[in-house]
Protein backbone atom coordinates (compact mmCIF):
# COMPACT_ATOMS: atom_id res chain seq x y z
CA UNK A 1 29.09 -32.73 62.47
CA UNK A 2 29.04 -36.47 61.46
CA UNK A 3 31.14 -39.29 62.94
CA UNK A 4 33.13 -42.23 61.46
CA UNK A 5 30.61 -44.66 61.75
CA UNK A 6 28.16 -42.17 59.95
CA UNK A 7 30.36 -41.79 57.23
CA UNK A 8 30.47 -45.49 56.40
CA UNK A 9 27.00 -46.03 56.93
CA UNK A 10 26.54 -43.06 54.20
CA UNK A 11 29.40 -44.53 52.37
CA UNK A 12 27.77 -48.33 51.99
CA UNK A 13 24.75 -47.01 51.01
CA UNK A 14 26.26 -44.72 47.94
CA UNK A 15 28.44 -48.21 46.68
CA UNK A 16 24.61 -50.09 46.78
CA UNK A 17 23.56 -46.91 44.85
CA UNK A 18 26.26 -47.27 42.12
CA UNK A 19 28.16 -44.73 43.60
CA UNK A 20 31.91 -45.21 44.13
CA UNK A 21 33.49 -42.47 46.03
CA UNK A 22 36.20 -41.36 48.23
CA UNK A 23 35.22 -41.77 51.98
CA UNK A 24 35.56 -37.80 52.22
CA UNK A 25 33.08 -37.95 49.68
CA UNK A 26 30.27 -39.91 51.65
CA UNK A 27 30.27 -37.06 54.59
CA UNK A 28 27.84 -35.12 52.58
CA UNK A 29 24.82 -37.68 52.82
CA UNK A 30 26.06 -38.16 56.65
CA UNK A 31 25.31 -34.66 57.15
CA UNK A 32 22.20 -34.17 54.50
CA UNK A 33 20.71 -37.58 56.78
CA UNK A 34 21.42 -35.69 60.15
CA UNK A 35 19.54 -32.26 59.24
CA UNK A 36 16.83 -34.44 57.83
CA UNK A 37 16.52 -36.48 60.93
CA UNK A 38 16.86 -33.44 63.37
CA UNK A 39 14.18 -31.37 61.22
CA UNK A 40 16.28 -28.69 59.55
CA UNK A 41 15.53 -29.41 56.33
CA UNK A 42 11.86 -29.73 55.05
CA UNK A 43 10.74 -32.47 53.97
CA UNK A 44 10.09 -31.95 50.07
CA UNK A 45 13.37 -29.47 50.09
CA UNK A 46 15.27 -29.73 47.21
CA UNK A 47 19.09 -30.25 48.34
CA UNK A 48 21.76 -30.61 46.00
CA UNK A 49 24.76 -32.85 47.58
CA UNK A 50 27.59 -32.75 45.16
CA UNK A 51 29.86 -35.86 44.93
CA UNK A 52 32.97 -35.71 44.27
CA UNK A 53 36.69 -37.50 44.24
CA UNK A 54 36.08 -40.89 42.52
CA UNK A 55 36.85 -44.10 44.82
CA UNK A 56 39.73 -45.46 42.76
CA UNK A 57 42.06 -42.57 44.63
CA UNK A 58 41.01 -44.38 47.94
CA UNK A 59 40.83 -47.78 46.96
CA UNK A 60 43.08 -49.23 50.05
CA UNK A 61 41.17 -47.83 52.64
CA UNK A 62 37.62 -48.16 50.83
CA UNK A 63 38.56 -52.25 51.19
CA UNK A 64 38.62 -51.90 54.93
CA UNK A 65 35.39 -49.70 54.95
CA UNK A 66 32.98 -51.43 52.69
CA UNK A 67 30.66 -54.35 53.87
């Protein structure tokens, strides 16, 4: 489970990356950063976090998000 606050952290760091998407979008890398940092997931595992809904659809609210 992620929080807000994670989810804009995760979603800054995809729009530095190029990346425009949907806030629902960003929850992925929350979560893939929170089983990395709590030791779930190996460290060379492979993961495979798909991205989707493009950030034009969210546009209003990715204004208020965004640093």
């Amino acid at each position: 489970m992620v929080n807000n606050e994670e989810i804009v952290r995760a979603l800054n760091k995809l729009a530095k990356w190029g990346l425009f998407v949907e806030p629902t979008s960003a929850t992925i890398l929350s979560a893939f950063e929170k089983l990395r940092d709590d030791g779930i997931l190996e460290p060379k595992e492979k993961v495979l976090m798909p991205l989707t809904g493009f950030g034009l659809k969210a546009t209003d609210k990715l204004l208020n998000l965004i640093e």
